[in-house]
PDB file of N, CA and C in Angstrom:
ATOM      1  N   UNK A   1     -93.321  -8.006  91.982  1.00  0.00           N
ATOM      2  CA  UNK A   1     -93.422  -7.199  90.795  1.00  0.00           C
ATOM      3  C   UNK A   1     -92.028  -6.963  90.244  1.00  0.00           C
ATOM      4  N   UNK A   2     -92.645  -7.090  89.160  1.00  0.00           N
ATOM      5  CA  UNK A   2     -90.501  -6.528  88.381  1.00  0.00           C
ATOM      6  C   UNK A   2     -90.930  -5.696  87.387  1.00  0.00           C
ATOM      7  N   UNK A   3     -90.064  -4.566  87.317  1.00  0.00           N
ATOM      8  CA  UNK A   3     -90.073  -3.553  86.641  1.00  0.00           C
ATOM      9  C   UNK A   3     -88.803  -3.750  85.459  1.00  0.00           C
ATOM     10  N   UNK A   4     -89.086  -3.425  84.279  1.00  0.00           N
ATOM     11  CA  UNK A   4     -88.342  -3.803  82.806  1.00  0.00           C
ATOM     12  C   UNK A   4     -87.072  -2.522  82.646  1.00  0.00           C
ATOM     13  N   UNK A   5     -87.156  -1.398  83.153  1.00  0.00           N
ATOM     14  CA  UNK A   5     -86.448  -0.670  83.372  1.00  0.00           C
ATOM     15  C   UNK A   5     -86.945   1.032  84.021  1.00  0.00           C
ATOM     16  N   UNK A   6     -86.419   2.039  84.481  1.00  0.00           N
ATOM     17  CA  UNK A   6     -86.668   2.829  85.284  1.00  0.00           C
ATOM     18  C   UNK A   6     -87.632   3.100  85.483  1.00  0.00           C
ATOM     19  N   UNK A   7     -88.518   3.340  83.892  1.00  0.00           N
ATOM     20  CA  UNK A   7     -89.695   3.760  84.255  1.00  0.00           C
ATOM     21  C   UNK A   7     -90.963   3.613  84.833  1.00  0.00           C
ATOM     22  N   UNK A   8     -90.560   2.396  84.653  1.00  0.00           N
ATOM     23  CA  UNK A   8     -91.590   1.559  85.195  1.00  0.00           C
ATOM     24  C   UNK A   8     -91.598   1.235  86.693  1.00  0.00           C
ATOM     25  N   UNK A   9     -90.191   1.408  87.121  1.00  0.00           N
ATOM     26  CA  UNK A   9     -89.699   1.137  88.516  1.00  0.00           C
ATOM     27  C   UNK A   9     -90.856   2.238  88.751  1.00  0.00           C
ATOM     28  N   UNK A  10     -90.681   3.576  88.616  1.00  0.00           N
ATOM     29  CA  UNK A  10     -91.393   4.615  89.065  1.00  0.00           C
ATOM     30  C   UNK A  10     -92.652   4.674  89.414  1.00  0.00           C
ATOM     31  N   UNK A  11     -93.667   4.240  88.109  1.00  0.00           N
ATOM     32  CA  UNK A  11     -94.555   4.239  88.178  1.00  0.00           C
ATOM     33  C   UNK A  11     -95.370   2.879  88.607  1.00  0.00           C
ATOM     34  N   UNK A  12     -94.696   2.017  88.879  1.00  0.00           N
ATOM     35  CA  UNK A  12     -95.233   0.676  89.512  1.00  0.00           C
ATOM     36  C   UNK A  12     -94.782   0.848  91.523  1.00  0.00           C
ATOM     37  N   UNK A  13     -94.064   1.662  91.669  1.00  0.00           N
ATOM     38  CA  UNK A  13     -93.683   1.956  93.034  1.00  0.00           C
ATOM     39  C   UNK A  13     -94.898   3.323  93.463  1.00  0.00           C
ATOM     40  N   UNK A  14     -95.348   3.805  92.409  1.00  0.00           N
ATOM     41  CA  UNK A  14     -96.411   5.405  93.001  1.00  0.00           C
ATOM     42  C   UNK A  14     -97.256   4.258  92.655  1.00  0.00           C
ATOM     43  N   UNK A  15     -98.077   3.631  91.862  1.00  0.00           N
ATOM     44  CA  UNK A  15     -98.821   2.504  91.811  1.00  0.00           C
ATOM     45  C   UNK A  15     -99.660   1.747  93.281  1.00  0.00           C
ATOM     46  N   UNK A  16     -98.358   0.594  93.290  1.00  0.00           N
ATOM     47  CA  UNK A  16     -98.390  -0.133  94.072  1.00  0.00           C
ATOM     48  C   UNK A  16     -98.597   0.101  95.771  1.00  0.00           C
ATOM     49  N   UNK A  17     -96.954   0.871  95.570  1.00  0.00           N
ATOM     50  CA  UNK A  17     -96.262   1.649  97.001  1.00  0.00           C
ATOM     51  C   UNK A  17     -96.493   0.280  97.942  1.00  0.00           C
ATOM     52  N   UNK A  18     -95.083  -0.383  97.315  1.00  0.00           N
ATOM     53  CA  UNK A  18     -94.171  -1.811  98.013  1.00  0.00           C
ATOM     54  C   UNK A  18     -93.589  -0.959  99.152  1.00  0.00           C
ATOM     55  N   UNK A  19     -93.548  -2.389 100.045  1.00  0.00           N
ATOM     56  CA  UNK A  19     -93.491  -1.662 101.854  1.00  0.00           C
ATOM     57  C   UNK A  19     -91.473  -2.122 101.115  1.00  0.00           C
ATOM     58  N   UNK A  20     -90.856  -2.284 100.217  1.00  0.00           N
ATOM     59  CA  UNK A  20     -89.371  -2.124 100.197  1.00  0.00           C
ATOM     60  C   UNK A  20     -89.231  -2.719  98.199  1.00  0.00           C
ATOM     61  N   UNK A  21     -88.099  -1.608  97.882  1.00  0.00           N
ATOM     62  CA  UNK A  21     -87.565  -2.015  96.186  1.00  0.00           C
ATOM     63  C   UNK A  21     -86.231  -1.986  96.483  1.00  0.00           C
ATOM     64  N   UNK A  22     -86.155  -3.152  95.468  1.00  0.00           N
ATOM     65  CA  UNK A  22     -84.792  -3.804  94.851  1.00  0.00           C
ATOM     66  C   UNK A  22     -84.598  -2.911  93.792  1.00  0.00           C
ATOM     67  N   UNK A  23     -83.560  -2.260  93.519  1.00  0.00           N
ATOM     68  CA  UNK A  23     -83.468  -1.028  92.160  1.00  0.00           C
ATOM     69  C   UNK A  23     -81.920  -1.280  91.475  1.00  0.00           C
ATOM     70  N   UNK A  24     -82.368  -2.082  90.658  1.00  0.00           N
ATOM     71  CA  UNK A  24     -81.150  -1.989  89.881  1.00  0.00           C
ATOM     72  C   UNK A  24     -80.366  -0.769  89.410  1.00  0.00           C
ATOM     73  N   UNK A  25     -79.263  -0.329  89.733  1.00  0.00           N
ATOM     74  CA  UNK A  25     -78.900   0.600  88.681  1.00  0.00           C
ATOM     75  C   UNK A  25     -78.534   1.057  87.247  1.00  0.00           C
ATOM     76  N   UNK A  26     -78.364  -0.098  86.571  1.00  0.00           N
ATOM     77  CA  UNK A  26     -78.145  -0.647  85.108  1.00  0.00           C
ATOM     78  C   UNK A  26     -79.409  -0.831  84.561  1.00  0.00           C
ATOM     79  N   UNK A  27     -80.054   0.394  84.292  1.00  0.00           N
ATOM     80  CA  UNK A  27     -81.727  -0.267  83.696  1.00  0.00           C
ATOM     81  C   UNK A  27     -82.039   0.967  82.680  1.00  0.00           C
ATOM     82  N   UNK A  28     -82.557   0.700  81.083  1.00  0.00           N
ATOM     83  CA  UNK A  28     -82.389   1.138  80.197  1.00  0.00           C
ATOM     84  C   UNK A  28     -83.641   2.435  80.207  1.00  0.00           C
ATOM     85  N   UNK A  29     -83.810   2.920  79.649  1.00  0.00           N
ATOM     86  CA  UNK A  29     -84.408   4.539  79.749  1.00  0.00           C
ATOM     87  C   UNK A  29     -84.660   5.477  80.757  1.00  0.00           C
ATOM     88  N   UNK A  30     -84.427   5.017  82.198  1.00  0.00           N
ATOM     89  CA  UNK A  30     -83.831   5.663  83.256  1.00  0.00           C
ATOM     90  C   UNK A  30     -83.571   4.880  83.644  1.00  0.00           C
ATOM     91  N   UNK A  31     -81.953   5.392  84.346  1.00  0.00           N
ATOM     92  CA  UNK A  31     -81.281   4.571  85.348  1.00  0.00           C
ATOM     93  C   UNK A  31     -81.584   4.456  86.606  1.00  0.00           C
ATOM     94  N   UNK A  32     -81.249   3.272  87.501  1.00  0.00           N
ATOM     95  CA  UNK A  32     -81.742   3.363  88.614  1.00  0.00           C
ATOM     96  C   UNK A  32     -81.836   4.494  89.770  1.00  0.00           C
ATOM     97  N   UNK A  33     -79.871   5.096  89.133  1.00  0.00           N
ATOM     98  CA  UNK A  33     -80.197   6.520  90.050  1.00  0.00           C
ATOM     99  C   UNK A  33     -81.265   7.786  89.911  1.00  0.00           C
ATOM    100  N   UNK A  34     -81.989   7.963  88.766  1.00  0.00           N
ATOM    101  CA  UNK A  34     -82.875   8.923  88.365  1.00  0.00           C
ATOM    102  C   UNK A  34     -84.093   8.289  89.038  1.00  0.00           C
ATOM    103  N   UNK A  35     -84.433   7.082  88.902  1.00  0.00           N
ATOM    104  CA  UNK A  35     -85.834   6.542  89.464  1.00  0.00           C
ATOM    105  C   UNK A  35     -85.761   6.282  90.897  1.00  0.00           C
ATOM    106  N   UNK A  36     -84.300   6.641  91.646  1.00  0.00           N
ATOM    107  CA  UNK A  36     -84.352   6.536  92.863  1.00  0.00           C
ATOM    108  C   UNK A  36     -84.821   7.992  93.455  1.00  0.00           C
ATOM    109  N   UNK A  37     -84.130   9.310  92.577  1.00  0.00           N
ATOM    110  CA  UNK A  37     -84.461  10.109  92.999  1.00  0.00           C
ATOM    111  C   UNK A  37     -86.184  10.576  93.115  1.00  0.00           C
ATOM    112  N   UNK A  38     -86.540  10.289  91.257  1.00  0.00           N
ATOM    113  CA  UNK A  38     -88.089  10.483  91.818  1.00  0.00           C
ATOM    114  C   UNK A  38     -88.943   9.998  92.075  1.00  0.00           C
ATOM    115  N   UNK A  39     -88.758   8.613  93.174  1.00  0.00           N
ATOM    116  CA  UNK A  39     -89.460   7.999  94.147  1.00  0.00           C
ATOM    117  C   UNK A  39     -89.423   8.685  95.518  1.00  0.00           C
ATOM    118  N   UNK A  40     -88.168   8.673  95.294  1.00  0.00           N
ATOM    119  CA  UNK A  40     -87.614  10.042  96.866  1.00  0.00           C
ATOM    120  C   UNK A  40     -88.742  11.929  96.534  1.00  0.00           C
ATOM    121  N   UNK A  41     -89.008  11.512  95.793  1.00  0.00           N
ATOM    122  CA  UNK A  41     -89.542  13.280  95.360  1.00  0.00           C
ATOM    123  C   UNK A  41     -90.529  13.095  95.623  1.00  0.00           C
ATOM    124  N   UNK A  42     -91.615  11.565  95.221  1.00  0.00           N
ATOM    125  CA  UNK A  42     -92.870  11.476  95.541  1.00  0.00           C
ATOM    126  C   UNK A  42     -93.217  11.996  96.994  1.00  0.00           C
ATOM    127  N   UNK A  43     -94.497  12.723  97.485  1.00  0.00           N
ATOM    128  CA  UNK A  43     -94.626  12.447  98.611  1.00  0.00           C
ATOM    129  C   UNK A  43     -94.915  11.031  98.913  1.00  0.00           C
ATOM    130  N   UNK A  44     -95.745  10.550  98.081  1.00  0.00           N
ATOM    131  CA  UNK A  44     -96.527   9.151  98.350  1.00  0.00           C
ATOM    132  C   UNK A  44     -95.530   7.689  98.546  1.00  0.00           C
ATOM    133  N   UNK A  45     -93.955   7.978  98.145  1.00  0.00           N
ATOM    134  CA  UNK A  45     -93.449   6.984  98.039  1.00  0.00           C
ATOM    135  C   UNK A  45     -92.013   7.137  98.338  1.00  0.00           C
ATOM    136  N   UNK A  46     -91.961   8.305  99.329  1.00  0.00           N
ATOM    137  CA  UNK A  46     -90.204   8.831  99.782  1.00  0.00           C
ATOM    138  C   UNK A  46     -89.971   7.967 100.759  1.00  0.00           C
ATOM    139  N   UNK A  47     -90.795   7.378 101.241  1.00  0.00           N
ATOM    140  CA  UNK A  47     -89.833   6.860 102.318  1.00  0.00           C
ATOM    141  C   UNK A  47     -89.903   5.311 102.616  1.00  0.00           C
ATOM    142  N   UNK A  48     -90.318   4.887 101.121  1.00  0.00           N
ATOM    143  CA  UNK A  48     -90.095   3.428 100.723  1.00  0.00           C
ATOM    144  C   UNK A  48     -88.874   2.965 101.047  1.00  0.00           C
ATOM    145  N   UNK A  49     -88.263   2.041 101.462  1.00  0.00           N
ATOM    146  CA  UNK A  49     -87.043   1.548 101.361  1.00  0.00           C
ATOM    147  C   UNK A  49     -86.512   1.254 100.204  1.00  0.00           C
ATOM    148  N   UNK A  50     -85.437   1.544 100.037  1.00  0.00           N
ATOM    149  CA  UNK A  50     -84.612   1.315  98.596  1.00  0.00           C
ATOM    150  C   UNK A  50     -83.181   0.926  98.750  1.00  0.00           C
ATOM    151  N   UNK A  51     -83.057  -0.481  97.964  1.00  0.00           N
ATOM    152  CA  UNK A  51     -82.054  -1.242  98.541  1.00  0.00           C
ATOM    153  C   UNK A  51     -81.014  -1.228  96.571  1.00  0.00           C
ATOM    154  N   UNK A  52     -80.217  -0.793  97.365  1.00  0.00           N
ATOM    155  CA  UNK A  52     -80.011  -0.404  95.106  1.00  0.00           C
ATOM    156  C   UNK A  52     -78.383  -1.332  95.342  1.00  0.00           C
ATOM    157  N   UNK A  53     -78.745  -2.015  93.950  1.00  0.00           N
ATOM    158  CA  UNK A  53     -78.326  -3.469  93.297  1.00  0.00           C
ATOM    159  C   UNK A  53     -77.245  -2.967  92.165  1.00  0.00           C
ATOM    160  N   UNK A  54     -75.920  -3.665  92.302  1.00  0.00           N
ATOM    161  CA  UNK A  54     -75.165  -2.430  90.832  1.00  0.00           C
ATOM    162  C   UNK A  54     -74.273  -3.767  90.410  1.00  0.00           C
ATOM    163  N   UNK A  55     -73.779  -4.350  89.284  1.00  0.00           N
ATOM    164  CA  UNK A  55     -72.904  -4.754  89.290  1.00  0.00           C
ATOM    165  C   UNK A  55     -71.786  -4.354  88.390  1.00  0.00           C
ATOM    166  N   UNK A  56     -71.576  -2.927  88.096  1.00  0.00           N
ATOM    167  CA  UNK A  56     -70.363  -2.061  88.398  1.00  0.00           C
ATOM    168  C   UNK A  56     -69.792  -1.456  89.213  1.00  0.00           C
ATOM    169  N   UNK A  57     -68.863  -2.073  90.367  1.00  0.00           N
ATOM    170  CA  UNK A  57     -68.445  -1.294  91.254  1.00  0.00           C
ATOM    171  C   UNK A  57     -67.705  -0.549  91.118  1.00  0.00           C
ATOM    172  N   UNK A  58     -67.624   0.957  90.983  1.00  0.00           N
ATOM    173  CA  UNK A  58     -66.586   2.034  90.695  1.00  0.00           C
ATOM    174  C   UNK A  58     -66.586   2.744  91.723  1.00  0.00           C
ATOM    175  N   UNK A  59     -65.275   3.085  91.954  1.00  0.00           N
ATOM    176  CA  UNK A  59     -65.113   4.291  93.425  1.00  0.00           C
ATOM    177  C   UNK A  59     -66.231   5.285  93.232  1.00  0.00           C
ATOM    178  N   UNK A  60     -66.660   5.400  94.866  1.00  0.00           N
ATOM    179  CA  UNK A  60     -68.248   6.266  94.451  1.00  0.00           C
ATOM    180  C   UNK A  60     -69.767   6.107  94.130  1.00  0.00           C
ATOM    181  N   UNK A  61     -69.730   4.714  94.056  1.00  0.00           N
ATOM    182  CA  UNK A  61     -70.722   4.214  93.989  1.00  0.00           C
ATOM    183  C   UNK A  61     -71.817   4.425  94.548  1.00  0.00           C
ATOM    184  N   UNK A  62     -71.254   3.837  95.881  1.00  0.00           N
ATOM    185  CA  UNK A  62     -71.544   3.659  96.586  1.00  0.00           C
ATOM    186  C   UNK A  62     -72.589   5.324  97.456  1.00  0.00           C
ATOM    187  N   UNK A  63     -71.709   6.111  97.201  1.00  0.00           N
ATOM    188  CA  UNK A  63     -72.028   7.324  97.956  1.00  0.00           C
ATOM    189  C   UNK A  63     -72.676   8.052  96.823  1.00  0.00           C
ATOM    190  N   UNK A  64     -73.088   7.859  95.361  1.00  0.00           N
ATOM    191  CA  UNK A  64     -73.713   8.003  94.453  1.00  0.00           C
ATOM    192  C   UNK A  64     -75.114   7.763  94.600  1.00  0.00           C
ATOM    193  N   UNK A  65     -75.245   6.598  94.744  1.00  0.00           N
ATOM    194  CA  UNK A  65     -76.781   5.290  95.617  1.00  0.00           C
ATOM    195  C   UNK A  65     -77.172   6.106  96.519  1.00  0.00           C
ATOM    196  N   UNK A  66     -76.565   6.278  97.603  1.00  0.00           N
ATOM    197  CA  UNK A  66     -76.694   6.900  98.704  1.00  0.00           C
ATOM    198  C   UNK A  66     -77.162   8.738  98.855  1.00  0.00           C
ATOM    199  N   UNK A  67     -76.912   9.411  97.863  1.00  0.00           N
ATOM    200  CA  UNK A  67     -76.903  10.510  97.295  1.00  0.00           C
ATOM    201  C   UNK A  67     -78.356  10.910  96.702  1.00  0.00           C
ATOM    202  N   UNK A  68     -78.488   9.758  95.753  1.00  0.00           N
ATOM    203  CA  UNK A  68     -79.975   9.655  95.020  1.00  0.00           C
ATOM    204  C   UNK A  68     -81.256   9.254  95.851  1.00  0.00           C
ATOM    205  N   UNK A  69     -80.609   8.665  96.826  1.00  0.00           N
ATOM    206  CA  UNK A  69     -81.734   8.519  97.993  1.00  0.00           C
ATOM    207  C   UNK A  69     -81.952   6.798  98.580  1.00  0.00           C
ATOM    208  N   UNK A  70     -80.797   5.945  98.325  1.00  0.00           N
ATOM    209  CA  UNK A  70     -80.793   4.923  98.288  1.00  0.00           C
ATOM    210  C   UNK A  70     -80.779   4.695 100.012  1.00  0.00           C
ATOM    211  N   UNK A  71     -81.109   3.733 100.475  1.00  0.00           N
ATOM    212  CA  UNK A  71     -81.201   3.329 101.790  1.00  0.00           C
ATOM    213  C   UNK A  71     -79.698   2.660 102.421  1.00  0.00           C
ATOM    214  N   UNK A  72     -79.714   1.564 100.923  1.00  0.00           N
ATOM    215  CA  UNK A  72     -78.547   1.174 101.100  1.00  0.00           C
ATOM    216  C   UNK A  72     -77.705   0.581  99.938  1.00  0.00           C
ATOM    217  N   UNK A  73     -76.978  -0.542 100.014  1.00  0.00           N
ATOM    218  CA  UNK A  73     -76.156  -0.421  98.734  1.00  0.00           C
ATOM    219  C   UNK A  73     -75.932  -1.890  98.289  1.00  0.00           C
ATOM    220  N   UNK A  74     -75.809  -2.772  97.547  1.00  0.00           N
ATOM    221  CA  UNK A  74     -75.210  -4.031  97.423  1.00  0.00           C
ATOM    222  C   UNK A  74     -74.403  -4.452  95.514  1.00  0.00           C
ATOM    223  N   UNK A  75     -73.114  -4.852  95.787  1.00  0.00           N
ATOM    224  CA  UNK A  75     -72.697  -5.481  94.151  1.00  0.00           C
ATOM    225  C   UNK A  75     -73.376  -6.307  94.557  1.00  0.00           C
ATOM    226  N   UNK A  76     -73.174  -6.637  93.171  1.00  0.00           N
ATOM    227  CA  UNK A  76     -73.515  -8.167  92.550  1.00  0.00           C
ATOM    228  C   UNK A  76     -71.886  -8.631  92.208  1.00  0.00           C
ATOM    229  N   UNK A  77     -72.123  -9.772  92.400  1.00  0.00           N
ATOM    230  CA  UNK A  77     -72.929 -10.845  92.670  1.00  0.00           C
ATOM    231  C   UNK A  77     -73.615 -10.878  94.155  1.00  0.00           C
ATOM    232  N   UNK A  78     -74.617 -11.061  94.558  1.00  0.00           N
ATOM    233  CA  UNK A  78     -75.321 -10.925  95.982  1.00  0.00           C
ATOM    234  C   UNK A  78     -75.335 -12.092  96.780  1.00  0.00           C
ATOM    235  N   UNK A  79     -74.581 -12.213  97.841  1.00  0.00           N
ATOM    236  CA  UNK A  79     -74.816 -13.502  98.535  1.00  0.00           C
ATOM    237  C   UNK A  79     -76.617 -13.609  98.751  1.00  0.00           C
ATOM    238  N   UNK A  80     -77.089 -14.404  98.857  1.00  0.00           N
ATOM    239  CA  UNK A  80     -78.569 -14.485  99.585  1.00  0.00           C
ATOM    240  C   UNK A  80     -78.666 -13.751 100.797  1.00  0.00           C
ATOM    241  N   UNK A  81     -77.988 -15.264 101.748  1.00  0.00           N
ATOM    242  CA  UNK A  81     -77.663 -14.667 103.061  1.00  0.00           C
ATOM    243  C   UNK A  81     -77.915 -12.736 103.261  1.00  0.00           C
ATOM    244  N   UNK A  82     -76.482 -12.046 102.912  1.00  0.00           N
ATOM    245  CA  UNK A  82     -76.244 -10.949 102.536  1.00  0.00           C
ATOM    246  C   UNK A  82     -77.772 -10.135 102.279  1.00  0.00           C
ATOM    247  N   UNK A  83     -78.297 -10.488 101.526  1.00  0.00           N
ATOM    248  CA  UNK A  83     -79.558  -9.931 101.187  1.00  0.00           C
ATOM    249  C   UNK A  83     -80.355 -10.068 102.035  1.00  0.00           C
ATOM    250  N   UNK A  84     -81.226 -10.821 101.962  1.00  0.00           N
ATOM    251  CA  UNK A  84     -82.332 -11.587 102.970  1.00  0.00           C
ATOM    252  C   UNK A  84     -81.903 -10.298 104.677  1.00  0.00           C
ATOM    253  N   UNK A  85     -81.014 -10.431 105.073  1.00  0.00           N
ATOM    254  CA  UNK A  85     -80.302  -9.810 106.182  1.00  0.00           C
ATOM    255  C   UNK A  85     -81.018  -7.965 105.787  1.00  0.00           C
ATOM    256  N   UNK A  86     -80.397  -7.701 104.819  1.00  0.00           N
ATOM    257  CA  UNK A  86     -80.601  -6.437 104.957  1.00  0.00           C
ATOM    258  C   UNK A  86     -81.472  -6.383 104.384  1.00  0.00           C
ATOM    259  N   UNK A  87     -82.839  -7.042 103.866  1.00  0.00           N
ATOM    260  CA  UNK A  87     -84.135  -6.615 103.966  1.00  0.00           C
ATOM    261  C   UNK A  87     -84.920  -7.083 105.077  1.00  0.00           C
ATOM    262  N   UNK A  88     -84.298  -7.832 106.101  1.00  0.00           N
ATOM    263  CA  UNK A  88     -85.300  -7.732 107.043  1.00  0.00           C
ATOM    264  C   UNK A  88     -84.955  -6.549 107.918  1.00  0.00           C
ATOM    265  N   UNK A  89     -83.648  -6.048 108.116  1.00  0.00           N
ATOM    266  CA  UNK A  89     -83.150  -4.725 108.799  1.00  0.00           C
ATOM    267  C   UNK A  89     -83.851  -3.459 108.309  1.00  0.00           C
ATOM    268  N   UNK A  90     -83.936  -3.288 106.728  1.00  0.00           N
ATOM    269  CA  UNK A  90     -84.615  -2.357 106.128  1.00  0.00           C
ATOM    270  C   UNK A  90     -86.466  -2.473 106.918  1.00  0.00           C
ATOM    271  N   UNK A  91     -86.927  -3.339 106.871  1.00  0.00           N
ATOM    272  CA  UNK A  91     -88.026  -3.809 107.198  1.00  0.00           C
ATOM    273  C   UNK A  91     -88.592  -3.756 108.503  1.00  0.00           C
ATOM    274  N   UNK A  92     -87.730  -3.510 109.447  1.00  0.00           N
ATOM    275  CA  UNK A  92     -87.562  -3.743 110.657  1.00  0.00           C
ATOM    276  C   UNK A  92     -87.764  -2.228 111.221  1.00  0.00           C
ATOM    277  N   UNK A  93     -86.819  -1.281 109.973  1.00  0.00           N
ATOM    278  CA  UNK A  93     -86.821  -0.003 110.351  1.00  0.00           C
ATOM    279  C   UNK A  93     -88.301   0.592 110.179  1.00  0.00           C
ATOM    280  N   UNK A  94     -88.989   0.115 109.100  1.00  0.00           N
ATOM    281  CA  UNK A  94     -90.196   0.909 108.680  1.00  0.00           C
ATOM    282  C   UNK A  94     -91.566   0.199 109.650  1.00  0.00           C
ATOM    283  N   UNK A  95     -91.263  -0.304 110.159  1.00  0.00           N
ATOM    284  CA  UNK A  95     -92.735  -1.217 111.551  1.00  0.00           C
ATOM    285  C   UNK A  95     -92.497  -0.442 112.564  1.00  0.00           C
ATOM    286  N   UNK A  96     -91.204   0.525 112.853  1.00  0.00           N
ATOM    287  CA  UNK A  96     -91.471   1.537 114.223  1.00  0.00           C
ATOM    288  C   UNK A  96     -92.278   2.458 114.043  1.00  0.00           C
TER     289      UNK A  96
END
């Protein structure tokens, strides 16, 4: 599923409720950090994994992502490798 920008992230994640989201942070009528938070607010969908995607890296970012409720963090450009890795770790966490 791909979501066109925040809002949709939101309501296609209370929707669906994907066992892990890719969340851009650059996404037009809410940003990824607002739709991270109220996925995190849902009961139905807080403890989705959320792997948040930025390709502005500015000091803080990082702990911004992380703040809003992000799991974890990656710029772009994204190796595969890199990826693939930390969604099976993310994935790995939510089967205990």
């Amino acid at each position: 599923m791909l979501a066109r920008n925040g809002l949709e992230a939101v309501q296609m994640a209370k929707q669906h409720q994907p066992h892990l989201i890719l969340m851009d942070i650059q996404m037009p009528q809410m940003d990824g950090l607002e739709a991270t938070r109220q996925i995190r607010a849902d009961t139905k969908t807080h403890s989705i994994p959320i792997i948040a995607l930025t390709a502005l890296v500015m000091p803080g970012d990082l702990e911004r992502c992380l703040e809003a409720g992000a799991n974890h963090y990656l710029a772009k450009p994204i190796k595969l490798k890199q990826l693939l890795e930390m969604i099976a770790q993310q994935l790995s966490k939510t089967d205990n």
